[in-house]
PDB file of N, CA and C in Angstrom:
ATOM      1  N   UNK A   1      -8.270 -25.821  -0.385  1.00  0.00           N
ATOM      2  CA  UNK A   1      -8.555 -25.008   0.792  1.00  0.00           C
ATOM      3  C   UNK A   1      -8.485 -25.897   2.025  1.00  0.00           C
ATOM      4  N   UNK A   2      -8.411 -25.495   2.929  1.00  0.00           N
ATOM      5  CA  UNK A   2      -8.022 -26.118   4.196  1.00  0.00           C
ATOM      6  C   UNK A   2      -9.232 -26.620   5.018  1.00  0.00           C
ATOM      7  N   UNK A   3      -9.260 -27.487   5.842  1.00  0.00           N
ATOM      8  CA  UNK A   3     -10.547 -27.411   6.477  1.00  0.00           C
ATOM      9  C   UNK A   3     -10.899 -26.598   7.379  1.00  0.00           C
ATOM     10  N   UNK A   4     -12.236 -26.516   7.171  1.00  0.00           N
ATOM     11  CA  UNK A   4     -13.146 -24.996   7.509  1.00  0.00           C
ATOM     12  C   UNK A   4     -12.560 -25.166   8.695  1.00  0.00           C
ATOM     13  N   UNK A   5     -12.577 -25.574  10.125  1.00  0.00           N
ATOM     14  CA  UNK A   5     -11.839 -25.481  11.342  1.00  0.00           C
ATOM     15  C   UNK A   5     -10.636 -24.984  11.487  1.00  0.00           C
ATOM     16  N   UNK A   6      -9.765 -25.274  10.730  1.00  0.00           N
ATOM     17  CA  UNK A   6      -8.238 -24.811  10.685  1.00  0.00           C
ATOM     18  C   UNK A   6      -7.969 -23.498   9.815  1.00  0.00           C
ATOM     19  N   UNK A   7      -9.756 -22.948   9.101  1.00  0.00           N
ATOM     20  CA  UNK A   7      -8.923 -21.903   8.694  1.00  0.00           C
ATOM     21  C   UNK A   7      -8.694 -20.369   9.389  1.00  0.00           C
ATOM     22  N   UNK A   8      -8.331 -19.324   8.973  1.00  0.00           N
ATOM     23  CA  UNK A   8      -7.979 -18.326   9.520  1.00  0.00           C
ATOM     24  C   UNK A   8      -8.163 -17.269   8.490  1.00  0.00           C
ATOM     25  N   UNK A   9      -8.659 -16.231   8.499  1.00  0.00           N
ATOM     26  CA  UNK A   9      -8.961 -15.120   7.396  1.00  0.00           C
ATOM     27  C   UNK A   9      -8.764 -13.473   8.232  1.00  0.00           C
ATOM     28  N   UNK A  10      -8.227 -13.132   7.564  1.00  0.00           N
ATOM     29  CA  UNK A  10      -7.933 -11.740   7.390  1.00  0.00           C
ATOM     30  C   UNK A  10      -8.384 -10.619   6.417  1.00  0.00           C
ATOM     31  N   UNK A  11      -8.936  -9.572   6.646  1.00  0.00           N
ATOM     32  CA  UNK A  11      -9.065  -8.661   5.257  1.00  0.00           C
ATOM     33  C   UNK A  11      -8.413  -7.156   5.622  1.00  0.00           C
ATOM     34  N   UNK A  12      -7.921  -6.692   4.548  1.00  0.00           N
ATOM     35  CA  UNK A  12      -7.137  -5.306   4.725  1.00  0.00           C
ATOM     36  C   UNK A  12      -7.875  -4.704   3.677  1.00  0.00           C
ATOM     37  N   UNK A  13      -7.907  -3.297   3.685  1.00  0.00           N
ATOM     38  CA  UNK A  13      -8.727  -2.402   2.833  1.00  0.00           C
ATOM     39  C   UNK A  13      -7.479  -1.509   2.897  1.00  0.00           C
ATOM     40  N   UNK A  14      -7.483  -1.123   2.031  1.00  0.00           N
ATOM     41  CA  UNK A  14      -6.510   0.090   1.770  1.00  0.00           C
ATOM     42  C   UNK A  14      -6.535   1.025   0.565  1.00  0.00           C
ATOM     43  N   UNK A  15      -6.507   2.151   0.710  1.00  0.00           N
ATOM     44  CA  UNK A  15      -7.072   3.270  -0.484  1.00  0.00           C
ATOM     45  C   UNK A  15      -7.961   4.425   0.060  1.00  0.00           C
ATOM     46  N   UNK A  16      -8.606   4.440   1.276  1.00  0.00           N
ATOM     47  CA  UNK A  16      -9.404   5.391   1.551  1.00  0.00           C
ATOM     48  C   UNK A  16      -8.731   6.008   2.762  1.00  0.00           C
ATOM     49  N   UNK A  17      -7.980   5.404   3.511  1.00  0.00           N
ATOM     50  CA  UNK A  17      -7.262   6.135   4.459  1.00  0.00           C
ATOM     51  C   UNK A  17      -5.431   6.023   3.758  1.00  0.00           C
ATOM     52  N   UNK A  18      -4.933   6.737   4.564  1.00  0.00           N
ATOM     53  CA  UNK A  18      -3.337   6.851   3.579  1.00  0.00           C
ATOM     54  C   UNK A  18      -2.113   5.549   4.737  1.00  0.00           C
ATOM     55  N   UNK A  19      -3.127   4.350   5.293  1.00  0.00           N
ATOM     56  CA  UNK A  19      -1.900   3.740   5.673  1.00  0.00           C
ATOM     57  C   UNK A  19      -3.474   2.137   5.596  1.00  0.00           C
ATOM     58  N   UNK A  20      -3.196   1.150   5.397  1.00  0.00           N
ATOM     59  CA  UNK A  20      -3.519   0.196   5.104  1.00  0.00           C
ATOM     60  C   UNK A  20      -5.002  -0.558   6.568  1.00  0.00           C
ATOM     61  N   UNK A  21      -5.514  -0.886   6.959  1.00  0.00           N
ATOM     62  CA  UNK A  21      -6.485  -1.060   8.084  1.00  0.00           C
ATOM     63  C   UNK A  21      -6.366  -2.434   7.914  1.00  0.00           C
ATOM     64  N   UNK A  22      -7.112  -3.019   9.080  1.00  0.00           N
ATOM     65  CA  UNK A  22      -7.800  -4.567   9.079  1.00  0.00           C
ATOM     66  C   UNK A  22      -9.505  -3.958   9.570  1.00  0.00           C
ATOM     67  N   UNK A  23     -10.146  -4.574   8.612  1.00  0.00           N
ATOM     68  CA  UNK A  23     -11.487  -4.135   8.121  1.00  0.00           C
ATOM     69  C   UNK A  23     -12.458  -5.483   8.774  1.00  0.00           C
ATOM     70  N   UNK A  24     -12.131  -7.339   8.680  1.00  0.00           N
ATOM     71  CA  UNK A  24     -12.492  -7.904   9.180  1.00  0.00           C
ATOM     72  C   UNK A  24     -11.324  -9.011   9.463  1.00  0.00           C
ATOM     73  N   UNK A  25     -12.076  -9.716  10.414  1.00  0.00           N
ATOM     74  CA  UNK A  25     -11.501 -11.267  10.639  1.00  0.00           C
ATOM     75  C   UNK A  25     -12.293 -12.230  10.955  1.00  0.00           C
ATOM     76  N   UNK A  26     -11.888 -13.635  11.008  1.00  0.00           N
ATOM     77  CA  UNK A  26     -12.401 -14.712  10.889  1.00  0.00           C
ATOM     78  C   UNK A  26     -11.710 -16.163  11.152  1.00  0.00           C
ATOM     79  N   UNK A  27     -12.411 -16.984  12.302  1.00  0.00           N
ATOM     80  CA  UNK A  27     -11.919 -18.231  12.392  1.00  0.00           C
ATOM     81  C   UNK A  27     -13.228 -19.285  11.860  1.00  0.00           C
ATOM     82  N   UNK A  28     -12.955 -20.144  11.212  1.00  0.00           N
ATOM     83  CA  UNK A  28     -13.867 -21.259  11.066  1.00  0.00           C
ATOM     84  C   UNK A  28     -14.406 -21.318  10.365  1.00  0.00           C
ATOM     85  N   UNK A  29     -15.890 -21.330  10.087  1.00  0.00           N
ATOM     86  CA  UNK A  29     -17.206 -20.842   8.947  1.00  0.00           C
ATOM     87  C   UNK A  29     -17.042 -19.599   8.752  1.00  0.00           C
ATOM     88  N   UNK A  30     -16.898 -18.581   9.834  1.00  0.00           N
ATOM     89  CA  UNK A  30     -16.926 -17.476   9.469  1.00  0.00           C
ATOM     90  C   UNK A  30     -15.099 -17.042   8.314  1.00  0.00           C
ATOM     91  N   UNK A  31     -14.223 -17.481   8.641  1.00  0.00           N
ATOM     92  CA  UNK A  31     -13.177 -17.085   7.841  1.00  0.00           C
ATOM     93  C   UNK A  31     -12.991 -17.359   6.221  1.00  0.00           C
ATOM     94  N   UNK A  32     -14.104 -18.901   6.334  1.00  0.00           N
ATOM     95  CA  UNK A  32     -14.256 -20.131   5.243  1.00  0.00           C
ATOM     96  C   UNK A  32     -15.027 -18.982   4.463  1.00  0.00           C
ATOM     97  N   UNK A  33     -16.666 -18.324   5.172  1.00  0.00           N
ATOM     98  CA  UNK A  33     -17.425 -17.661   4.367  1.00  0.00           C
ATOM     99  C   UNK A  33     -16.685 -16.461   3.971  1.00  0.00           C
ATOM    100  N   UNK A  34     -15.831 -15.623   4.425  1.00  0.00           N
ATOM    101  CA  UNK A  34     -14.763 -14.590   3.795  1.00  0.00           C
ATOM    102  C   UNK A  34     -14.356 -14.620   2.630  1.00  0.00           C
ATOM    103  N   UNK A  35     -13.890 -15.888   2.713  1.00  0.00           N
ATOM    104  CA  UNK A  35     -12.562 -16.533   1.554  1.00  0.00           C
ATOM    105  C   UNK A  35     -13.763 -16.235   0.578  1.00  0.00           C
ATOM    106  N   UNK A  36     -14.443 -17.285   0.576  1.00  0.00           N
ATOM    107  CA  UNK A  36     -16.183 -17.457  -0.616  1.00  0.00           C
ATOM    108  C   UNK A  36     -16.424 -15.984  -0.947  1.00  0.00           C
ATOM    109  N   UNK A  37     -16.615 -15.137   0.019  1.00  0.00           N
ATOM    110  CA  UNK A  37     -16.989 -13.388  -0.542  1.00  0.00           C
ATOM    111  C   UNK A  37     -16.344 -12.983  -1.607  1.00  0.00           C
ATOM    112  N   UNK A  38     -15.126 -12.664  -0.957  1.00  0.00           N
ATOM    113  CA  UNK A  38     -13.952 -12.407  -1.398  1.00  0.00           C
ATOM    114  C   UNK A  38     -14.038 -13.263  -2.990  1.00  0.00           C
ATOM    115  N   UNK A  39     -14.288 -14.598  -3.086  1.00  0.00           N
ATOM    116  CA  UNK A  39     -13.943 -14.683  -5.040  1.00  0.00           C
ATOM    117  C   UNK A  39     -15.515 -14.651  -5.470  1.00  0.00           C
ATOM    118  N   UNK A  40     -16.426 -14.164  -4.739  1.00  0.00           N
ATOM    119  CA  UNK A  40     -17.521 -13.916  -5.666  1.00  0.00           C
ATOM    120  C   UNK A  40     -17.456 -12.746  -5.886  1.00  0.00           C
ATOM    121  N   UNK A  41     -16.232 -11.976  -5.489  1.00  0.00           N
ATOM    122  CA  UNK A  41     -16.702 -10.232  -5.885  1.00  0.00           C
ATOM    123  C   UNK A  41     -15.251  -9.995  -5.920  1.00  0.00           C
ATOM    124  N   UNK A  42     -14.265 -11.466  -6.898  1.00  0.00           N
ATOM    125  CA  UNK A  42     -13.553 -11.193  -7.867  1.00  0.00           C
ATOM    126  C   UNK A  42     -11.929 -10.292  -6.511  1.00  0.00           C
ATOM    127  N   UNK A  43     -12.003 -10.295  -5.399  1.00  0.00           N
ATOM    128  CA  UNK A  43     -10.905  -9.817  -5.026  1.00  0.00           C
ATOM    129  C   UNK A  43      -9.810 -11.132  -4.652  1.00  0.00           C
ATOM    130  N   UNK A  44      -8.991 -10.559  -4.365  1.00  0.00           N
ATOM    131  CA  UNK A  44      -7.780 -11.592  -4.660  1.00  0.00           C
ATOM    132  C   UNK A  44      -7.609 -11.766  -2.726  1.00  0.00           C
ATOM    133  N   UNK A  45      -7.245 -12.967  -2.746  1.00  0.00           N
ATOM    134  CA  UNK A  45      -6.960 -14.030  -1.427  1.00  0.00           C
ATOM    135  C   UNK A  45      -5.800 -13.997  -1.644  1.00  0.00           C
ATOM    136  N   UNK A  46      -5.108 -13.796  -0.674  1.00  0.00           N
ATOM    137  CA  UNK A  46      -3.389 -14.418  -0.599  1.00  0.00           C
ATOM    138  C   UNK A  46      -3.223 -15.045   0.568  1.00  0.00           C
ATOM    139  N   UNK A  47      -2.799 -16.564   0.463  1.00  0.00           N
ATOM    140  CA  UNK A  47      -2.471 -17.456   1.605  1.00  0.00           C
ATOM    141  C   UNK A  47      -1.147 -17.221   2.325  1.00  0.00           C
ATOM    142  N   UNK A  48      -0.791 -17.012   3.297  1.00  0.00           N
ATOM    143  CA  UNK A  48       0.188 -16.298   3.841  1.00  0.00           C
ATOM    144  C   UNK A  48      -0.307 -16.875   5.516  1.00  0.00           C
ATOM    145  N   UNK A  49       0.256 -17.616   6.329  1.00  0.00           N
ATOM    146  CA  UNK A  49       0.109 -18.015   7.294  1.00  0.00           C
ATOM    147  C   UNK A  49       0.296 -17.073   8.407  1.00  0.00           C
ATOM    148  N   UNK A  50       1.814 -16.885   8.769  1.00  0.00           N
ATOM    149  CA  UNK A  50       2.293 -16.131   8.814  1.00  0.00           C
ATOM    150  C   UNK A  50       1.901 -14.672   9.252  1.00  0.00           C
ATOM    151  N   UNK A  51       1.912 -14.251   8.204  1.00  0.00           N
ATOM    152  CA  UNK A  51       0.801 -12.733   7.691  1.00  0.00           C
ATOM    153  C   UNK A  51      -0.227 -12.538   8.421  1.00  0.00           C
ATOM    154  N   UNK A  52      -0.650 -14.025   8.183  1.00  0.00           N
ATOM    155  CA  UNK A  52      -2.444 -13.738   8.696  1.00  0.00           C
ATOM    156  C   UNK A  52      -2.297 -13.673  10.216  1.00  0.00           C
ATOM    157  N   UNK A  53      -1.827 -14.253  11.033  1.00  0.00           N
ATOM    158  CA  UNK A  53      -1.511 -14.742  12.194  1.00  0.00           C
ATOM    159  C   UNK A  53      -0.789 -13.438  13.217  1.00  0.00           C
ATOM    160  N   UNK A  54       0.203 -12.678  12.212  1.00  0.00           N
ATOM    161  CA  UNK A  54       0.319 -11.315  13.174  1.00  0.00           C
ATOM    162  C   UNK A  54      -0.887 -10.353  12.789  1.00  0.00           C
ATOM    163  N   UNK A  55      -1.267 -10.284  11.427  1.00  0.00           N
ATOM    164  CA  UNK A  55      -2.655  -9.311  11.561  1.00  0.00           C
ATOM    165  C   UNK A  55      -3.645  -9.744  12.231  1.00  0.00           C
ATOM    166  N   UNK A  56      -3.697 -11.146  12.497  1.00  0.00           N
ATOM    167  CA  UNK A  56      -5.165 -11.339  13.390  1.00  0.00           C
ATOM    168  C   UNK A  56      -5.044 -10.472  14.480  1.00  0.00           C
ATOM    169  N   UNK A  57      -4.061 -10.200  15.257  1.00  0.00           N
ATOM    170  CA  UNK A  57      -3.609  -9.584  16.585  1.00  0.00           C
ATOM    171  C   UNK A  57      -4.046  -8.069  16.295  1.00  0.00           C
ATOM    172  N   UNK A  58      -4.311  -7.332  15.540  1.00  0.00           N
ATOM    173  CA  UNK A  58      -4.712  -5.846  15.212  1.00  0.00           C
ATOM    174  C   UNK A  58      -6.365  -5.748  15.118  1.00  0.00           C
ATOM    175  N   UNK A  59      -6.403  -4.885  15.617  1.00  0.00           N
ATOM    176  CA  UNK A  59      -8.271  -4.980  16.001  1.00  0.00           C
ATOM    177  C   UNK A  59      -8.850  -4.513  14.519  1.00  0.00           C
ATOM    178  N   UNK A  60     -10.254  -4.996  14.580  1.00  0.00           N
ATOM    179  CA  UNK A  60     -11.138  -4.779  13.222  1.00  0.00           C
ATOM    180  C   UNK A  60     -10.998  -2.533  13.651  1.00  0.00           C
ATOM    181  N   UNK A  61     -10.256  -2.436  12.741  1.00  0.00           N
ATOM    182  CA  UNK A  61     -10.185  -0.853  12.320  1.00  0.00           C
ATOM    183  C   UNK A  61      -9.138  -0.085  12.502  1.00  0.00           C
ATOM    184  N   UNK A  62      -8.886  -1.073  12.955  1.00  0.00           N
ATOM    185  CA  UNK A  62      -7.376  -0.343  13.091  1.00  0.00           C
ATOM    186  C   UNK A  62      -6.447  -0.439  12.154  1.00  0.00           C
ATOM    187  N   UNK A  63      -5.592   0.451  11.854  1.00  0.00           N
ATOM    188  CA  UNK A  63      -4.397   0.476  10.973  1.00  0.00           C
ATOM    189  C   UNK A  63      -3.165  -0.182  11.300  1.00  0.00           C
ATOM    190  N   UNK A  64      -2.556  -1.149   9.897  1.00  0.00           N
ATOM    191  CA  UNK A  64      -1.757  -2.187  10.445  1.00  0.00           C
ATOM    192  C   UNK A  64      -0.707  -1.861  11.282  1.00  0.00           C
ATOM    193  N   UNK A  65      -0.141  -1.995  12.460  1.00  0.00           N
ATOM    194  CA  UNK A  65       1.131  -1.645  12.290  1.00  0.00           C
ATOM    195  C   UNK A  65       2.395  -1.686  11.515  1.00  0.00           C
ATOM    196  N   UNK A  66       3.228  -0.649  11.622  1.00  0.00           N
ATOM    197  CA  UNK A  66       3.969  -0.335  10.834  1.00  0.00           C
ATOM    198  C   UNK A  66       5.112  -1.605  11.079  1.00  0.00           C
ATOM    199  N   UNK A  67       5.479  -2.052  11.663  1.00  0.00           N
ATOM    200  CA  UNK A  67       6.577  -3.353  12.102  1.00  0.00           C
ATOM    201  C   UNK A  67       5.556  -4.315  10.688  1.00  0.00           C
ATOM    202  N   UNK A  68       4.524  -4.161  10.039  1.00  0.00           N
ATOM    203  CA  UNK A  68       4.228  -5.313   9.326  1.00  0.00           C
ATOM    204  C   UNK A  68       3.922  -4.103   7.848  1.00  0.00           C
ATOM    205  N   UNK A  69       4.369  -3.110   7.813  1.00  0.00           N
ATOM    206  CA  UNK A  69       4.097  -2.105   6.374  1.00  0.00           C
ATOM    207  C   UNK A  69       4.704  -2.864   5.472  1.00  0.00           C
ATOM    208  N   UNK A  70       6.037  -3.446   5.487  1.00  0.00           N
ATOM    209  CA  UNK A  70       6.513  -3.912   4.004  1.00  0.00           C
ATOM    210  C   UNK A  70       5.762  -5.010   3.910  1.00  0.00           C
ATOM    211  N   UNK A  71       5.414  -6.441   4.746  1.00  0.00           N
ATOM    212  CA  UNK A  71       5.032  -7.336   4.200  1.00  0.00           C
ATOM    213  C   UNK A  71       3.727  -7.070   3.618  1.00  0.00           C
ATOM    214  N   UNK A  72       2.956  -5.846   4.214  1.00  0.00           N
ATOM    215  CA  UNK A  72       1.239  -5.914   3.602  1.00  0.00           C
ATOM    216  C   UNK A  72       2.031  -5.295   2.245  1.00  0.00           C
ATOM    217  N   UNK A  73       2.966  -4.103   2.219  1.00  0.00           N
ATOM    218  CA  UNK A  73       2.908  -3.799   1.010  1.00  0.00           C
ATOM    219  C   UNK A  73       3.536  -4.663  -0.196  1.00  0.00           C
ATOM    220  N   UNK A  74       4.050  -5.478   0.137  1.00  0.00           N
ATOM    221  CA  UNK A  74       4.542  -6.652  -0.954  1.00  0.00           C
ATOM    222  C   UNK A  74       3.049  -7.340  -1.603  1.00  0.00           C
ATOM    223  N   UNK A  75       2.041  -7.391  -0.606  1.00  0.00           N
ATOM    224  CA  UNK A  75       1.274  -7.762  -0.648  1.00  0.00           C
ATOM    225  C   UNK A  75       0.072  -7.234  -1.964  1.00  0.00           C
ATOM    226  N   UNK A  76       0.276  -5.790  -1.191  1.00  0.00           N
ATOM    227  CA  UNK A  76      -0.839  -5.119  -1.912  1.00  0.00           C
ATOM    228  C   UNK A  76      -0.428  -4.841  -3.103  1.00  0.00           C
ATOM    229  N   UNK A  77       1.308  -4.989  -3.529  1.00  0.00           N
ATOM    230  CA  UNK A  77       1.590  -4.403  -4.632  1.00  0.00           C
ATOM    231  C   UNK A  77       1.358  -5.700  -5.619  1.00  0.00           C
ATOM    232  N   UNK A  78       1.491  -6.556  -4.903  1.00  0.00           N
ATOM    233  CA  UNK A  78       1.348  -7.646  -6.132  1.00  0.00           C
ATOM    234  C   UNK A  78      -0.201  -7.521  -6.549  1.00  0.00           C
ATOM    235  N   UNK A  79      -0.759  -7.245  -5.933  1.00  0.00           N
ATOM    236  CA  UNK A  79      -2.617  -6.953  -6.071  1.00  0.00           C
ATOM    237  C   UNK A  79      -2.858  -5.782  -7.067  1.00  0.00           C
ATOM    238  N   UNK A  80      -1.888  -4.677  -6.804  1.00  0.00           N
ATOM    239  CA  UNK A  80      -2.523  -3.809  -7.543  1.00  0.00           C
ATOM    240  C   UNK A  80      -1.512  -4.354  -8.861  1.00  0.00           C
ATOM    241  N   UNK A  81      -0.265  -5.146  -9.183  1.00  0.00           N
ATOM    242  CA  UNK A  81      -0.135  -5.692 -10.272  1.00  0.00           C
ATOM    243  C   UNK A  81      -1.153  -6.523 -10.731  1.00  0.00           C
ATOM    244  N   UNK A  82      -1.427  -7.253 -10.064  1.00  0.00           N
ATOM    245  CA  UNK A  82      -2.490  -8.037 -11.236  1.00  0.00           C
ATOM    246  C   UNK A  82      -3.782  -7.467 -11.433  1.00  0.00           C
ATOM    247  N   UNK A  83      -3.924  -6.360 -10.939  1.00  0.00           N
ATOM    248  CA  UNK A  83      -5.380  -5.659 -11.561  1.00  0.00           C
ATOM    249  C   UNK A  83      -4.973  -4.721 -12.684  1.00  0.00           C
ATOM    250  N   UNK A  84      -3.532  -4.423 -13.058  1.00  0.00           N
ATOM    251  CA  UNK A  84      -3.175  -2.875 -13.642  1.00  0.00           C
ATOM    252  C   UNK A  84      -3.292  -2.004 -13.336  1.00  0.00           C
ATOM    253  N   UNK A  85      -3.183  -1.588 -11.606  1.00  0.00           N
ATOM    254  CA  UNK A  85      -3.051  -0.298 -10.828  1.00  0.00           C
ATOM    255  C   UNK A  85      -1.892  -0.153 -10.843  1.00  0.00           C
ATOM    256  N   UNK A  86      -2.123   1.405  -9.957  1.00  0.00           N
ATOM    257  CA  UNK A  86      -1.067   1.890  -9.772  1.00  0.00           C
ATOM    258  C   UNK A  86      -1.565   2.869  -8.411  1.00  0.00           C
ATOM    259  N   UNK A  87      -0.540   2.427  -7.490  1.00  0.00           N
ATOM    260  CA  UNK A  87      -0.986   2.828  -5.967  1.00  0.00           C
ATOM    261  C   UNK A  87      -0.773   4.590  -6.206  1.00  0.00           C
ATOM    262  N   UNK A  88      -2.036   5.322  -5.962  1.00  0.00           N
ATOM    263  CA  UNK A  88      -1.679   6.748  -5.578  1.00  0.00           C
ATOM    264  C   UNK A  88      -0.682   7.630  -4.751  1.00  0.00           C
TER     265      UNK A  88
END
């Protein structure tokens, strides 16, 4: 993991509305303590620089924009592969 200063965190929720959100964000301790949530309650982190860096720019509730739908959904699909979903 990177040092806590340099890191950057993102979270997307998706399943309760029908297009993907940014739910929180995080620079520093606060992004570091995300990451930590996130594998004590078993959800999957994907490091993606990139990624993270145009979703930081979308406000906590808002729905991603669509200029970034395929990359979250590459995203989410690999997620719901490794759980054995299957997106509704």
């Amino acid at each position: 993991m990177k040092n806590p200063k340099e890191l950057n965190a993102v979270a997307v929720e998706y399943g309760r509305t029908s297009t993907p959100s940014v739910i929180a964000k995080g620079e520093g301790e606060t992004a570091r303590a995300m990451v930590e949530r996130a594998f004590d309650l078993d959800l999957p982190v994907i490091e993606d620089e990139t990624l993270q860096r145009l979703l930081s720019e979308v406000e906590i509730g808002e729905e991603v924009p669509e200029s970034l739908y395929r990359s979250v959904a590459v995203v989410l699909s690999w997620v719901f592969w490794l759980r054995g979903d299957r997106p509704s």
